[in-house]
Protein backbone atom coordinates (compact mmCIF):
# COMPACT_ATOMS: atom_id res chain seq x y z
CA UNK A 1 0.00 0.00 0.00
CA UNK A 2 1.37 3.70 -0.58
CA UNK A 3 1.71 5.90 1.80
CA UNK A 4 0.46 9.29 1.60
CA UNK A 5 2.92 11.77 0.63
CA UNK A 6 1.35 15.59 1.69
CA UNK A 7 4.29 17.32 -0.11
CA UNK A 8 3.11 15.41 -3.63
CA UNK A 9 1.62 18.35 -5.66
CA UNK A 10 1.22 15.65 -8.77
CA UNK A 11 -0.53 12.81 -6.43
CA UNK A 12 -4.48 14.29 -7.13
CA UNK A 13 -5.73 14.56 -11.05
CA UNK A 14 -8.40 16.17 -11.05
CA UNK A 15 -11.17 15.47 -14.09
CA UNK A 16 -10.99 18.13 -16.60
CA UNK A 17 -14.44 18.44 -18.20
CA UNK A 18 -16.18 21.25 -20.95
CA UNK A 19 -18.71 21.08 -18.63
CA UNK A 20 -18.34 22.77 -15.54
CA UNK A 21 -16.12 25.22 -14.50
CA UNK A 22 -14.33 23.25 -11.63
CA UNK A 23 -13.49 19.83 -11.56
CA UNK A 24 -16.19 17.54 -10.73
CA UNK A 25 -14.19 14.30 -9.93
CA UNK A 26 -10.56 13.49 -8.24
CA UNK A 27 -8.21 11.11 -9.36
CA UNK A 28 -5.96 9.64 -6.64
CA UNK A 29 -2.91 8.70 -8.89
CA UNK A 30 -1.35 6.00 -6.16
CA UNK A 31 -4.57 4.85 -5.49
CA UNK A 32 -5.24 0.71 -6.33
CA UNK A 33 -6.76 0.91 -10.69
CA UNK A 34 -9.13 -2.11 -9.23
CA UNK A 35 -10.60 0.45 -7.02
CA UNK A 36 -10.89 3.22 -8.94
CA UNK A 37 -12.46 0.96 -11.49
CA UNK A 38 -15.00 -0.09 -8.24
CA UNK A 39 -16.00 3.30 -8.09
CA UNK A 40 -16.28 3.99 -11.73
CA UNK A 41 -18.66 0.96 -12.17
CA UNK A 42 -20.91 2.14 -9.24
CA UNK A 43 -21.07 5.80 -10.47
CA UNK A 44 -22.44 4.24 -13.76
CA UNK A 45 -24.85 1.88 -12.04
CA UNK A 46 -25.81 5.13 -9.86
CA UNK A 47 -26.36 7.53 -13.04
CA UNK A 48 -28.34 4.45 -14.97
CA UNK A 49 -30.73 3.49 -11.72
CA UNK A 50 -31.65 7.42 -11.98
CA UNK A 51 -32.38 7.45 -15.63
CA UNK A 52 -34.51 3.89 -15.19
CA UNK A 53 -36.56 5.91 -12.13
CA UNK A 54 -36.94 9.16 -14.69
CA UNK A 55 -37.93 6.98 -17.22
CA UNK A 56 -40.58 5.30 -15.11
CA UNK A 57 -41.87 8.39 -13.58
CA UNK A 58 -42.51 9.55 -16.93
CA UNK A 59 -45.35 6.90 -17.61
């Protein structure tokens, strides 16, 4: 495991996006790529559970 370095300017990416003016997600650069793909996947399962409940509302 890596241990957190305070004086690593580099460590935190944030998520550039045309979208909003500030960052809207973190990337922890030393952090495990299974677990940042963990917490992709449930972000998508997340954003698709609201569209299903939109959708269904709509009826």
């Amino acid at each position: 495991m890596n241990k957190w370095n305070p004086f690593t300017h580099d460590r935190y990416r944030p998520l550039l996006t045309n979208l909003t003016d500030s960052p809207p997600l973190i990337i922890d650069t030393e952090a495990n790529p299974q677990d940042i793909l963990e917490a992709a996947l449930q972000r998508i399962r997340a954003s698709s559970e609201l569209l299903r409940t939109l959708h269904c509302q709509g009826f």
